[in-house]
ModelCIF file with pLDDT and N, C-alpha, C, O atoms, coordinates in Angstrom:
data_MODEL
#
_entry.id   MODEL 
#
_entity.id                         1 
_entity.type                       polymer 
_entity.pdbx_number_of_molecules   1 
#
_entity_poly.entity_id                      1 
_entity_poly.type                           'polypeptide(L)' 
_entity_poly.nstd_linkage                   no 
_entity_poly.nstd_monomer                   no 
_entity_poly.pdbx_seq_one_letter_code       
;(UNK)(UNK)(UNK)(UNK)(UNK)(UNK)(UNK)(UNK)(UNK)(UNK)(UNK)(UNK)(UNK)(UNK)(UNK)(UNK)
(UNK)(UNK)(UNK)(UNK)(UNK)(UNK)(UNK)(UNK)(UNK)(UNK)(UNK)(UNK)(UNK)(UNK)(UNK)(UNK)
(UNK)(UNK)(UNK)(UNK)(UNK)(UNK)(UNK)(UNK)(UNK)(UNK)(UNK)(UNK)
;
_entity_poly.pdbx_seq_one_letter_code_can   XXXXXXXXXXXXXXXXXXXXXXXXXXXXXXXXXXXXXXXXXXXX 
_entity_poly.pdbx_strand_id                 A 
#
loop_
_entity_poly_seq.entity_id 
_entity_poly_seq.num 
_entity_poly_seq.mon_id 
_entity_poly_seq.hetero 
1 1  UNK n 
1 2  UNK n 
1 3  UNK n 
1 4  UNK n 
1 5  UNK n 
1 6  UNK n 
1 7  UNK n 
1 8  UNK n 
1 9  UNK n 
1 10 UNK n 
1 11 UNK n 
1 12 UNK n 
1 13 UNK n 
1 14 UNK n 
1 15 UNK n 
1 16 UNK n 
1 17 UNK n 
1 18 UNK n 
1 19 UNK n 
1 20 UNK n 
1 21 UNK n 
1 22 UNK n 
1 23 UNK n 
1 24 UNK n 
1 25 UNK n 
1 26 UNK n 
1 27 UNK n 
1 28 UNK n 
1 29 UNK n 
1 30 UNK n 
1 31 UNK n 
1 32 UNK n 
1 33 UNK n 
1 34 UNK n 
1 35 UNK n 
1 36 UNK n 
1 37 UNK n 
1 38 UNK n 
1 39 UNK n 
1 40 UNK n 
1 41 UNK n 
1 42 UNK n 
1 43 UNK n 
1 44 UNK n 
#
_struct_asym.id          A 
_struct_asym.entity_id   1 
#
loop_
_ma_qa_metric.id 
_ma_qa_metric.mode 
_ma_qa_metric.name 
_ma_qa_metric.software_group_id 
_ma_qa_metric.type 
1 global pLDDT . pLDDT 
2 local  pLDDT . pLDDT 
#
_ma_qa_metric_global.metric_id      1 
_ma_qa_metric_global.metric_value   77.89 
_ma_qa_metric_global.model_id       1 
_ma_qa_metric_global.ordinal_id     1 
#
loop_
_ma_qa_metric_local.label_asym_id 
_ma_qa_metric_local.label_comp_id 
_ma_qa_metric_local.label_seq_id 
_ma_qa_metric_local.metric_id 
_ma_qa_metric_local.metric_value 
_ma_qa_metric_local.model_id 
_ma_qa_metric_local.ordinal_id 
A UNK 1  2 97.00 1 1  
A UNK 2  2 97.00 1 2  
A UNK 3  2 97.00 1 3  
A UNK 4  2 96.00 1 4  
A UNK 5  2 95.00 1 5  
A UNK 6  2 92.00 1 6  
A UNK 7  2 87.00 1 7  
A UNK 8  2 89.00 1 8  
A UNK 9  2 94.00 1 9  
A UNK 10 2 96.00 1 10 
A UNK 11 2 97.00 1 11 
A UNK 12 2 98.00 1 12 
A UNK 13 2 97.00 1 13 
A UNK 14 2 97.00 1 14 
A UNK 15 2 96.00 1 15 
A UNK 16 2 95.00 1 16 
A UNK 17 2 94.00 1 17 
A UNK 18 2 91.00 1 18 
A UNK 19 2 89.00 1 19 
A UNK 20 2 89.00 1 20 
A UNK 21 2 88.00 1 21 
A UNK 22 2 88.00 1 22 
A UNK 23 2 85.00 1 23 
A UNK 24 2 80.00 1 24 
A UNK 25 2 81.00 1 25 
A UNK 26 2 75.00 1 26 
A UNK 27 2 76.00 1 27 
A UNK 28 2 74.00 1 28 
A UNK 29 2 79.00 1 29 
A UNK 30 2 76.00 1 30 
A UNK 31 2 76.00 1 31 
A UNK 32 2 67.00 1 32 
A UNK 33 2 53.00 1 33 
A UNK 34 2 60.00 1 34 
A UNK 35 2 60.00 1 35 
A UNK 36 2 55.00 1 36 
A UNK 37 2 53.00 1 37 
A UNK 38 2 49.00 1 38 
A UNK 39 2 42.00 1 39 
A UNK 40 2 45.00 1 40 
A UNK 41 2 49.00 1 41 
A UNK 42 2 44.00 1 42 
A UNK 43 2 43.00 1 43 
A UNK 44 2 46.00 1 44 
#
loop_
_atom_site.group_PDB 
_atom_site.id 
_atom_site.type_symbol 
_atom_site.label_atom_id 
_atom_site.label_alt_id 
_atom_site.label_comp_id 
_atom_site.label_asym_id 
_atom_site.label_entity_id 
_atom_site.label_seq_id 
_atom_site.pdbx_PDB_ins_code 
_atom_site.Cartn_x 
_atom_site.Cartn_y 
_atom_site.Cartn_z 
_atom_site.occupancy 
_atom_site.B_iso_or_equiv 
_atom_site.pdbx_formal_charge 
_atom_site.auth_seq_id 
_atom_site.auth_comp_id 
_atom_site.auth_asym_id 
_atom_site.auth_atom_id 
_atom_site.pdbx_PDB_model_num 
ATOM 1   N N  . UNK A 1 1  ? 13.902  -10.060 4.399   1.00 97.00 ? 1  UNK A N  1 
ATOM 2   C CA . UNK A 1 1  ? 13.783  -8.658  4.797   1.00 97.00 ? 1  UNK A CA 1 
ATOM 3   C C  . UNK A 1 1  ? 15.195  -8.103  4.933   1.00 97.00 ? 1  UNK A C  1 
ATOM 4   O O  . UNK A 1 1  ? 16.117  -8.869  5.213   1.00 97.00 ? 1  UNK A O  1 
ATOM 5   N N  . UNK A 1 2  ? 15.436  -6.564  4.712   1.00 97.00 ? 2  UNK A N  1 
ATOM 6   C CA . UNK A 1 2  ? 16.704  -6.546  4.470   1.00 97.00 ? 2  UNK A CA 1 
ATOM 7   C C  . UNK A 1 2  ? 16.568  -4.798  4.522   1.00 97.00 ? 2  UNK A C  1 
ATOM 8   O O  . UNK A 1 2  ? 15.494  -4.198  4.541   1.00 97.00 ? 2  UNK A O  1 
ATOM 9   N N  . UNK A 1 3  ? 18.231  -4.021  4.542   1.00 97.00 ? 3  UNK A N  1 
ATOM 10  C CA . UNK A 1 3  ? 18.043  -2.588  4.333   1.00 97.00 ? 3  UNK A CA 1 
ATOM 11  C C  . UNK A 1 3  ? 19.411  -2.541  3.752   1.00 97.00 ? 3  UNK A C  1 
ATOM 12  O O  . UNK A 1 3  ? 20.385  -3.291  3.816   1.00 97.00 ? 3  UNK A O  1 
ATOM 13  N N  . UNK A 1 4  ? 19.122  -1.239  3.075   1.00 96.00 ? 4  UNK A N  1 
ATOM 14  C CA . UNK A 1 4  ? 20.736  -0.862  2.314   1.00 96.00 ? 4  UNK A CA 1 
ATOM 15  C C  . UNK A 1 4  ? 20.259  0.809   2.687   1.00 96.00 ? 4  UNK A C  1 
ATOM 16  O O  . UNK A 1 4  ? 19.306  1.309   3.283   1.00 96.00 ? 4  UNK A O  1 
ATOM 17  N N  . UNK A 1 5  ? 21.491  1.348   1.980   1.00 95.00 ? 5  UNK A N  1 
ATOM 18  C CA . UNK A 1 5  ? 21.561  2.736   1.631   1.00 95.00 ? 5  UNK A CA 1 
ATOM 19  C C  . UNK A 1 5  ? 22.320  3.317   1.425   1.00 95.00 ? 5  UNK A C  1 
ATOM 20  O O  . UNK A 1 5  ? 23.441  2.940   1.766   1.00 95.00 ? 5  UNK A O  1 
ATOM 21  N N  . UNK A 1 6  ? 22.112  4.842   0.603   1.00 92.00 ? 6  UNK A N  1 
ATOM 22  C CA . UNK A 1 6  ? 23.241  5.486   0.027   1.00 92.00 ? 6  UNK A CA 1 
ATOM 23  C C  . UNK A 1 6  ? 23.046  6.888   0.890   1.00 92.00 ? 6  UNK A C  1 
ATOM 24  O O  . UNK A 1 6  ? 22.487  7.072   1.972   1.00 92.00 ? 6  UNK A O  1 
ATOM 25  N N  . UNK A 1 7  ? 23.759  7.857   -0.053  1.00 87.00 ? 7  UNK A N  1 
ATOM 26  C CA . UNK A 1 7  ? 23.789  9.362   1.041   1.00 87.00 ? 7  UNK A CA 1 
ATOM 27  C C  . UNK A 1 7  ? 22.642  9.905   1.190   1.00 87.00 ? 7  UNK A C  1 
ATOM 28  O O  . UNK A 1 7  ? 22.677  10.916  1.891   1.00 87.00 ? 7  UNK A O  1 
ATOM 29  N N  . UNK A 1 8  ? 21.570  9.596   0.767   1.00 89.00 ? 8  UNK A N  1 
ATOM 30  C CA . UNK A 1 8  ? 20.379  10.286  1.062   1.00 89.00 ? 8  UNK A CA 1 
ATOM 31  C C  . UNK A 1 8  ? 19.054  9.290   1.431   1.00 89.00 ? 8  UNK A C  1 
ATOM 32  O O  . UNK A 1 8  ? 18.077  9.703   2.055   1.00 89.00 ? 8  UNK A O  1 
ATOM 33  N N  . UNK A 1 9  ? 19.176  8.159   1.022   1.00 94.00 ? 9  UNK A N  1 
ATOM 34  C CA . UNK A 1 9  ? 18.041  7.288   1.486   1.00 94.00 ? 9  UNK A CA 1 
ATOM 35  C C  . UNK A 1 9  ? 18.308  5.514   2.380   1.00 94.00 ? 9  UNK A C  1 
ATOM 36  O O  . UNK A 1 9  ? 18.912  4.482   2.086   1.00 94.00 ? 9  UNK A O  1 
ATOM 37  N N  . UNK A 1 10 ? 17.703  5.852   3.215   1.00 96.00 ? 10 UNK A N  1 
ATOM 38  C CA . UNK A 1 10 ? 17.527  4.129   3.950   1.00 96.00 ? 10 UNK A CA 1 
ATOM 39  C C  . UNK A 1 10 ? 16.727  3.442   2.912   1.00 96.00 ? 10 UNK A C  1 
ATOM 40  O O  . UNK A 1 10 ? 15.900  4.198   2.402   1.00 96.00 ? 10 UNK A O  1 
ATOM 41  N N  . UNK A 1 11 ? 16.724  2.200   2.433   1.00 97.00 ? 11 UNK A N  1 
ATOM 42  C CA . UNK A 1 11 ? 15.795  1.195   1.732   1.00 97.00 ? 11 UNK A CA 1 
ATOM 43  C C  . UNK A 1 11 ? 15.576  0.020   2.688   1.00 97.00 ? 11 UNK A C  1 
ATOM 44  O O  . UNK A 1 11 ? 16.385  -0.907  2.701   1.00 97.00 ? 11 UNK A O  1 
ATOM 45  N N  . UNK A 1 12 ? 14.486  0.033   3.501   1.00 98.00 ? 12 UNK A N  1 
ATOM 46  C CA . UNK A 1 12 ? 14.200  -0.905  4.001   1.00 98.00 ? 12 UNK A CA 1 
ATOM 47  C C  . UNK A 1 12 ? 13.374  -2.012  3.052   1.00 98.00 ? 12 UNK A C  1 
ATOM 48  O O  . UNK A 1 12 ? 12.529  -1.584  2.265   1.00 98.00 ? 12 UNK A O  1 
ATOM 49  N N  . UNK A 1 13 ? 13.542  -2.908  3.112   1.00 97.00 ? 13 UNK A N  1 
ATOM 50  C CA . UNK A 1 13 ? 12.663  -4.047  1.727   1.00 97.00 ? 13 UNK A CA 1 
ATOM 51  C C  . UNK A 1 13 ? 12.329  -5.203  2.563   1.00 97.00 ? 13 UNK A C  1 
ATOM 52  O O  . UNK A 1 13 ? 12.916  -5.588  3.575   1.00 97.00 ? 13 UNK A O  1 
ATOM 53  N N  . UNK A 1 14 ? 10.893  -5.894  1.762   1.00 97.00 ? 14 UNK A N  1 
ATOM 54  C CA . UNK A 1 14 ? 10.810  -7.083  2.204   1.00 97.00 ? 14 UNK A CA 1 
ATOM 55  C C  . UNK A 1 14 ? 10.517  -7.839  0.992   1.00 97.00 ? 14 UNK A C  1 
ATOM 56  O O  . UNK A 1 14 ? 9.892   -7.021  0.317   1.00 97.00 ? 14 UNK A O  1 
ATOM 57  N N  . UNK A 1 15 ? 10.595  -8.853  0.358   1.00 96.00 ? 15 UNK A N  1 
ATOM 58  C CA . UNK A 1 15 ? 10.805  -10.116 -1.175  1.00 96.00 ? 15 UNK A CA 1 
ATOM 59  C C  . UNK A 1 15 ? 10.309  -11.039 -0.429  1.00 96.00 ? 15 UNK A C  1 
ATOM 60  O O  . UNK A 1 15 ? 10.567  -11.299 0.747   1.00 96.00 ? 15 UNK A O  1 
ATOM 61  N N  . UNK A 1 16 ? 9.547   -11.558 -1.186  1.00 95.00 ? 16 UNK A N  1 
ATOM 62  C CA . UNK A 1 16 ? 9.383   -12.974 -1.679  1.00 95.00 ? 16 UNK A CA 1 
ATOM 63  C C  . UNK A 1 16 ? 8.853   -13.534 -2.883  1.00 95.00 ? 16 UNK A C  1 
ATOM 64  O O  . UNK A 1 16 ? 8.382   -12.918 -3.839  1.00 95.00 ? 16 UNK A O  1 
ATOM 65  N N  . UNK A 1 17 ? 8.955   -14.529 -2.761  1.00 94.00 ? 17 UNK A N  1 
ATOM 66  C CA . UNK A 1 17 ? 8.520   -15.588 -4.173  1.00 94.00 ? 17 UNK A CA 1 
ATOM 67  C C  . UNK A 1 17 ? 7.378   -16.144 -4.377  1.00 94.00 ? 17 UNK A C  1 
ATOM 68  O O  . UNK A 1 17 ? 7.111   -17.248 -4.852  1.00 94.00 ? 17 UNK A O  1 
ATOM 69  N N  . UNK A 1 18 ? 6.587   -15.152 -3.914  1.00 91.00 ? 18 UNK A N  1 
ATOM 70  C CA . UNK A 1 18 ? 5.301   -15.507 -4.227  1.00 91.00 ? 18 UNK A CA 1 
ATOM 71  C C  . UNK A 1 18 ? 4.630   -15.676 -5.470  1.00 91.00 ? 18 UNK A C  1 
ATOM 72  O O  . UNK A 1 18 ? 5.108   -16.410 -6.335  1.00 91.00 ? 18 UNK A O  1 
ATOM 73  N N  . UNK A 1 19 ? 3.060   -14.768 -5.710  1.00 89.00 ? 19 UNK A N  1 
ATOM 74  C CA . UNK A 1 19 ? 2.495   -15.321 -6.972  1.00 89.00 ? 19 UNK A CA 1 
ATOM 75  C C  . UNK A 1 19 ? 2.727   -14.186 -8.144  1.00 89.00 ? 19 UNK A C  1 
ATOM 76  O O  . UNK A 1 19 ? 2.690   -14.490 -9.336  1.00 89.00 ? 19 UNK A O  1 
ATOM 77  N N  . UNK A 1 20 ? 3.002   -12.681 -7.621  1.00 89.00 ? 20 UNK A N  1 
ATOM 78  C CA . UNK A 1 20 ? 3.582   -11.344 -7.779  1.00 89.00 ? 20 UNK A CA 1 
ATOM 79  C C  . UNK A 1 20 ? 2.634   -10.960 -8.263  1.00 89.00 ? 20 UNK A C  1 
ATOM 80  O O  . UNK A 1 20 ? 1.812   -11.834 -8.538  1.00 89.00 ? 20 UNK A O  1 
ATOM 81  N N  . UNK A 1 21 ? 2.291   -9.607  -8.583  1.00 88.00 ? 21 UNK A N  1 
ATOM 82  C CA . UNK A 1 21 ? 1.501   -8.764  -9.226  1.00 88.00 ? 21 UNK A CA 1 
ATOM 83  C C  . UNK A 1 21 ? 1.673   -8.528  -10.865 1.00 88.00 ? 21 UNK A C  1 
ATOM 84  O O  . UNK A 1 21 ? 2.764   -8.597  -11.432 1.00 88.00 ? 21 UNK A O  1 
ATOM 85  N N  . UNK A 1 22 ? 0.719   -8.309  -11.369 1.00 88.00 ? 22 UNK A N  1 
ATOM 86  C CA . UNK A 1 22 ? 0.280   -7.405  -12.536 1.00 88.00 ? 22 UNK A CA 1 
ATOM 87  C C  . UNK A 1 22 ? 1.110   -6.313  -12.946 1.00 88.00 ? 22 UNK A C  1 
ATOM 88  O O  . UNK A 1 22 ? 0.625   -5.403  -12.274 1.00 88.00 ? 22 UNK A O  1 
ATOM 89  N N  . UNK A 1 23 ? 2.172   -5.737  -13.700 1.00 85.00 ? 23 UNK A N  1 
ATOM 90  C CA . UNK A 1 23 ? 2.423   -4.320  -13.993 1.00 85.00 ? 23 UNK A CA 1 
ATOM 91  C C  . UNK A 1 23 ? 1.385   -3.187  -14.147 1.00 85.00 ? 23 UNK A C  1 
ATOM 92  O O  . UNK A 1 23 ? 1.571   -1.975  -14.264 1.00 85.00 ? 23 UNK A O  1 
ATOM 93  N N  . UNK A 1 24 ? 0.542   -3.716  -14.125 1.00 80.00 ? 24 UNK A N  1 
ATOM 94  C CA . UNK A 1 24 ? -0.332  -2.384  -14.843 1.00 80.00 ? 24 UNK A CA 1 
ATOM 95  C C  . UNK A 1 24 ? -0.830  -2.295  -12.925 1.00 80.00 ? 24 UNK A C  1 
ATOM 96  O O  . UNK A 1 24 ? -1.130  -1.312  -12.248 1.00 80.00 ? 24 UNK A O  1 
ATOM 97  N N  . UNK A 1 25 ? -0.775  -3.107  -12.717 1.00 81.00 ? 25 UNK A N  1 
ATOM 98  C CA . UNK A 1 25 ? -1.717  -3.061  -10.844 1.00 81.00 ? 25 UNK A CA 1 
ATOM 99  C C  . UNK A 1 25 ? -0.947  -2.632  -9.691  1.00 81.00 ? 25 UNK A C  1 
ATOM 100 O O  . UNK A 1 25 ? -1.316  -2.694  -8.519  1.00 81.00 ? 25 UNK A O  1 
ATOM 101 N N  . UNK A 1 26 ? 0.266   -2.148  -10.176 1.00 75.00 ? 26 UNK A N  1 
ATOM 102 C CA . UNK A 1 26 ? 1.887   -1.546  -9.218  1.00 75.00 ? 26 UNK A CA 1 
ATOM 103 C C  . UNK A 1 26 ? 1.079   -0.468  -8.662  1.00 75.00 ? 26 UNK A C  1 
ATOM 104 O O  . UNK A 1 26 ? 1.550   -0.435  -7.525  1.00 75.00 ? 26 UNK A O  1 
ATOM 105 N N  . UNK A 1 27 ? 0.123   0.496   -8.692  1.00 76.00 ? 27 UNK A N  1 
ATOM 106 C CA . UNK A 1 27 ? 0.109   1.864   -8.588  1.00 76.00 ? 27 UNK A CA 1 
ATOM 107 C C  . UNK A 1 27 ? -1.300  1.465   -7.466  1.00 76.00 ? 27 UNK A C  1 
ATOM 108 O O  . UNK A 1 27 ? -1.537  2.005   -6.385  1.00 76.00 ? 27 UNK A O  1 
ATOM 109 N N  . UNK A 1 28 ? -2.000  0.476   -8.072  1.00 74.00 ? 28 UNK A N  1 
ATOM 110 C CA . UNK A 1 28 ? -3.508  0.341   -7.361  1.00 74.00 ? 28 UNK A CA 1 
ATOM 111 C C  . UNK A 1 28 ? -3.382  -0.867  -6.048  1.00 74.00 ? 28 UNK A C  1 
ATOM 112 O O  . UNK A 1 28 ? -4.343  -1.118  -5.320  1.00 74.00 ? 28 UNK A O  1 
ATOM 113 N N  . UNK A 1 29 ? -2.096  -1.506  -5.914  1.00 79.00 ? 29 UNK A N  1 
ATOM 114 C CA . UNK A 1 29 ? -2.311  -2.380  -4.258  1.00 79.00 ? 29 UNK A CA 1 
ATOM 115 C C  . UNK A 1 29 ? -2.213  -1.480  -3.386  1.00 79.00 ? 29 UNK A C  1 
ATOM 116 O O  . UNK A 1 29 ? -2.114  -2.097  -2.326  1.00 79.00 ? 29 UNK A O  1 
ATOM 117 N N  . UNK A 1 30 ? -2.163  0.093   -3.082  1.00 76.00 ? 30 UNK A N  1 
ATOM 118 C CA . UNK A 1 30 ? -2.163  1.445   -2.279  1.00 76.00 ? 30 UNK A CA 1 
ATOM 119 C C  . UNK A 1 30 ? -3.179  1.329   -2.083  1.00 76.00 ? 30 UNK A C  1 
ATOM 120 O O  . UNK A 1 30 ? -3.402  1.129   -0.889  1.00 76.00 ? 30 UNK A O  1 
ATOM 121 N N  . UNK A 1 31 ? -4.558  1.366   -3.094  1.00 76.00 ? 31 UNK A N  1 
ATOM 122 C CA . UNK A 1 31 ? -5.579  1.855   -2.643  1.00 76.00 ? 31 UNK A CA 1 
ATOM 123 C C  . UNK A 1 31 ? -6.157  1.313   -2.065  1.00 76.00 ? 31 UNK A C  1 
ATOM 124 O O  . UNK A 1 31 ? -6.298  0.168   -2.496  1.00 76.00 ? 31 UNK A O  1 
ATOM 125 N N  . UNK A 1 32 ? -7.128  1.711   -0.354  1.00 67.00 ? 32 UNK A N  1 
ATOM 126 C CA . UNK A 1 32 ? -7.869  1.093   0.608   1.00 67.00 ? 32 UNK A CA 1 
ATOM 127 C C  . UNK A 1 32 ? -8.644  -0.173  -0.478  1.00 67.00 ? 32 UNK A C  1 
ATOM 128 O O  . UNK A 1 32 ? -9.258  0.199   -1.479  1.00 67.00 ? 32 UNK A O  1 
ATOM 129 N N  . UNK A 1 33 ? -8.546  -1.326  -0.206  1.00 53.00 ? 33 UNK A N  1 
ATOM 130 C CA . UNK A 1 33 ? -9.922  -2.317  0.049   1.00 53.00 ? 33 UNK A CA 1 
ATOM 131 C C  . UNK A 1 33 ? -9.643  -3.472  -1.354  1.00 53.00 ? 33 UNK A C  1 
ATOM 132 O O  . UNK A 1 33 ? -10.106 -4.573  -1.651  1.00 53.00 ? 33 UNK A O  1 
ATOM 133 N N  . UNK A 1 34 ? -8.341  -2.256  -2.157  1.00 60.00 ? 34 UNK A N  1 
ATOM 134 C CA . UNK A 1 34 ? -8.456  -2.714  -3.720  1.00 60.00 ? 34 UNK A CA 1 
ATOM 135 C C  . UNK A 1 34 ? -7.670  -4.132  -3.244  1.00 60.00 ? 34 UNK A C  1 
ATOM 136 O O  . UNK A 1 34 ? -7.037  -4.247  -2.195  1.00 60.00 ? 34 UNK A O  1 
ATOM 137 N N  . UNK A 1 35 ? -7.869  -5.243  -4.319  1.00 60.00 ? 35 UNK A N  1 
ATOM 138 C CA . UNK A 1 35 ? -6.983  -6.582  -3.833  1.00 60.00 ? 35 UNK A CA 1 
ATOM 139 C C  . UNK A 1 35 ? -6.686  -7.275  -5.634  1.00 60.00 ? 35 UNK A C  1 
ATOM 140 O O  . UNK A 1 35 ? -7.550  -7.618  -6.440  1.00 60.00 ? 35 UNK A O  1 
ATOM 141 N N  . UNK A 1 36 ? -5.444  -7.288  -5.773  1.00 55.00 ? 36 UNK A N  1 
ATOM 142 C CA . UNK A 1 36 ? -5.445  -7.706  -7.600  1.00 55.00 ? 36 UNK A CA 1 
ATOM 143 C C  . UNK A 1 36 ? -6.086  -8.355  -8.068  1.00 55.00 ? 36 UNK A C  1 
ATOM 144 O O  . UNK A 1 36 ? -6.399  -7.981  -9.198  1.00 55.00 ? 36 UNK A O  1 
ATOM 145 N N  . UNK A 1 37 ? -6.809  -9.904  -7.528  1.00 53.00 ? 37 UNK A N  1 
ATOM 146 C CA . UNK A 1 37 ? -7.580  -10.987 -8.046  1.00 53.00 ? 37 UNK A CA 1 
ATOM 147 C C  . UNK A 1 37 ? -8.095  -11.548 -7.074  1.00 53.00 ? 37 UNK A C  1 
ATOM 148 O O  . UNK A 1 37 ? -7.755  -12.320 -6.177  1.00 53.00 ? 37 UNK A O  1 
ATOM 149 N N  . UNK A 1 38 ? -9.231  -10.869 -7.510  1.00 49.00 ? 38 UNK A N  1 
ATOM 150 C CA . UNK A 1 38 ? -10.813 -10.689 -6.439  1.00 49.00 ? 38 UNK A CA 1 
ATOM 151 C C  . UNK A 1 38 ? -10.955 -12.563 -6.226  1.00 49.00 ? 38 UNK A C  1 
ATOM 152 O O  . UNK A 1 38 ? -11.364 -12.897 -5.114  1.00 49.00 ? 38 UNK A O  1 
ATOM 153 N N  . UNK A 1 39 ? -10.709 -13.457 -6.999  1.00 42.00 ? 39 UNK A N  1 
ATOM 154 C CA . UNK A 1 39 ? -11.167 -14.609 -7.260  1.00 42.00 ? 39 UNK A CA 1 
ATOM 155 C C  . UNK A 1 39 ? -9.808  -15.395 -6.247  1.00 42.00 ? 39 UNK A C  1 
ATOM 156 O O  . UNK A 1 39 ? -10.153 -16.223 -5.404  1.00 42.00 ? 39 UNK A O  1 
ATOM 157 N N  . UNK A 1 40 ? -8.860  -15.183 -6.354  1.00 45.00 ? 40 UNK A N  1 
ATOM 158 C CA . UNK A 1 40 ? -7.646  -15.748 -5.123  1.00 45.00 ? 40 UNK A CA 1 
ATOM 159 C C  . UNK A 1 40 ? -7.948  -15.142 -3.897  1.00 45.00 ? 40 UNK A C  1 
ATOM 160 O O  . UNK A 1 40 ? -7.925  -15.744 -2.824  1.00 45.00 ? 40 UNK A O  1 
ATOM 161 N N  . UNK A 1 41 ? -8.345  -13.487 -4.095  1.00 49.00 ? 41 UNK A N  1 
ATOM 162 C CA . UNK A 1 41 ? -8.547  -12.845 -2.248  1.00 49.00 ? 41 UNK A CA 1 
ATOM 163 C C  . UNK A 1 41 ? -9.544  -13.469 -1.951  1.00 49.00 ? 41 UNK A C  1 
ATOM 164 O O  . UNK A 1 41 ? -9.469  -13.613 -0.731  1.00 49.00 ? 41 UNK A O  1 
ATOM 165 N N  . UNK A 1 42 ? -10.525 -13.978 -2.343  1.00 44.00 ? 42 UNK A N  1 
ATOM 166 C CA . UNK A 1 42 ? -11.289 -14.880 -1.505  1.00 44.00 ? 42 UNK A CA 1 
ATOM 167 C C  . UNK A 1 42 ? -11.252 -16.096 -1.035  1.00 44.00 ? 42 UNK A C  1 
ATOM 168 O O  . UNK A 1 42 ? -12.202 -16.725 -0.569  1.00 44.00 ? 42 UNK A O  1 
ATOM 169 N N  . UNK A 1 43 ? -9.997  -16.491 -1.169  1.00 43.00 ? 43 UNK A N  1 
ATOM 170 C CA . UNK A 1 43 ? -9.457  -17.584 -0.681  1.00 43.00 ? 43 UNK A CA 1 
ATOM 171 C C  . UNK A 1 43 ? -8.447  -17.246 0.046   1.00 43.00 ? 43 UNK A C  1 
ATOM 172 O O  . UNK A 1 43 ? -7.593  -18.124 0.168   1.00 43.00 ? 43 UNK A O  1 
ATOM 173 N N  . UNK A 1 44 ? -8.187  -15.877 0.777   1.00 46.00 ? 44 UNK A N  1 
ATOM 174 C CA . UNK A 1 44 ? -6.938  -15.195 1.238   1.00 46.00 ? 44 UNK A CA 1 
ATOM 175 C C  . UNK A 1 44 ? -7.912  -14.463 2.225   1.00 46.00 ? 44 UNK A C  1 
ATOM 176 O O  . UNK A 1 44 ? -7.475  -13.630 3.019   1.00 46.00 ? 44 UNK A O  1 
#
């Protein structure tokens, strides 16, 4: 976990090395309830 910034924005961040996401699925881990791979969240 970590923060930087320049003249107009704080970046607070958190990384890890986990199993990562999908490109196409960047826009849909926002939406309430959605989970990338229904078949791992059920083991999560």
């Amino acid at each position: 976990i970590g923060a930087r910034a320049d003249e107009k924005f704080v970046y607070l961040w958190v990384r890890d090395n986990g199993i990562g996401i999908p490109r196409g699925e960047h826009r849909r881990v926002f939406e309430k309830f959605y989970r990338v791979d229904e078949r791992l969240s059920r083991a999560i």
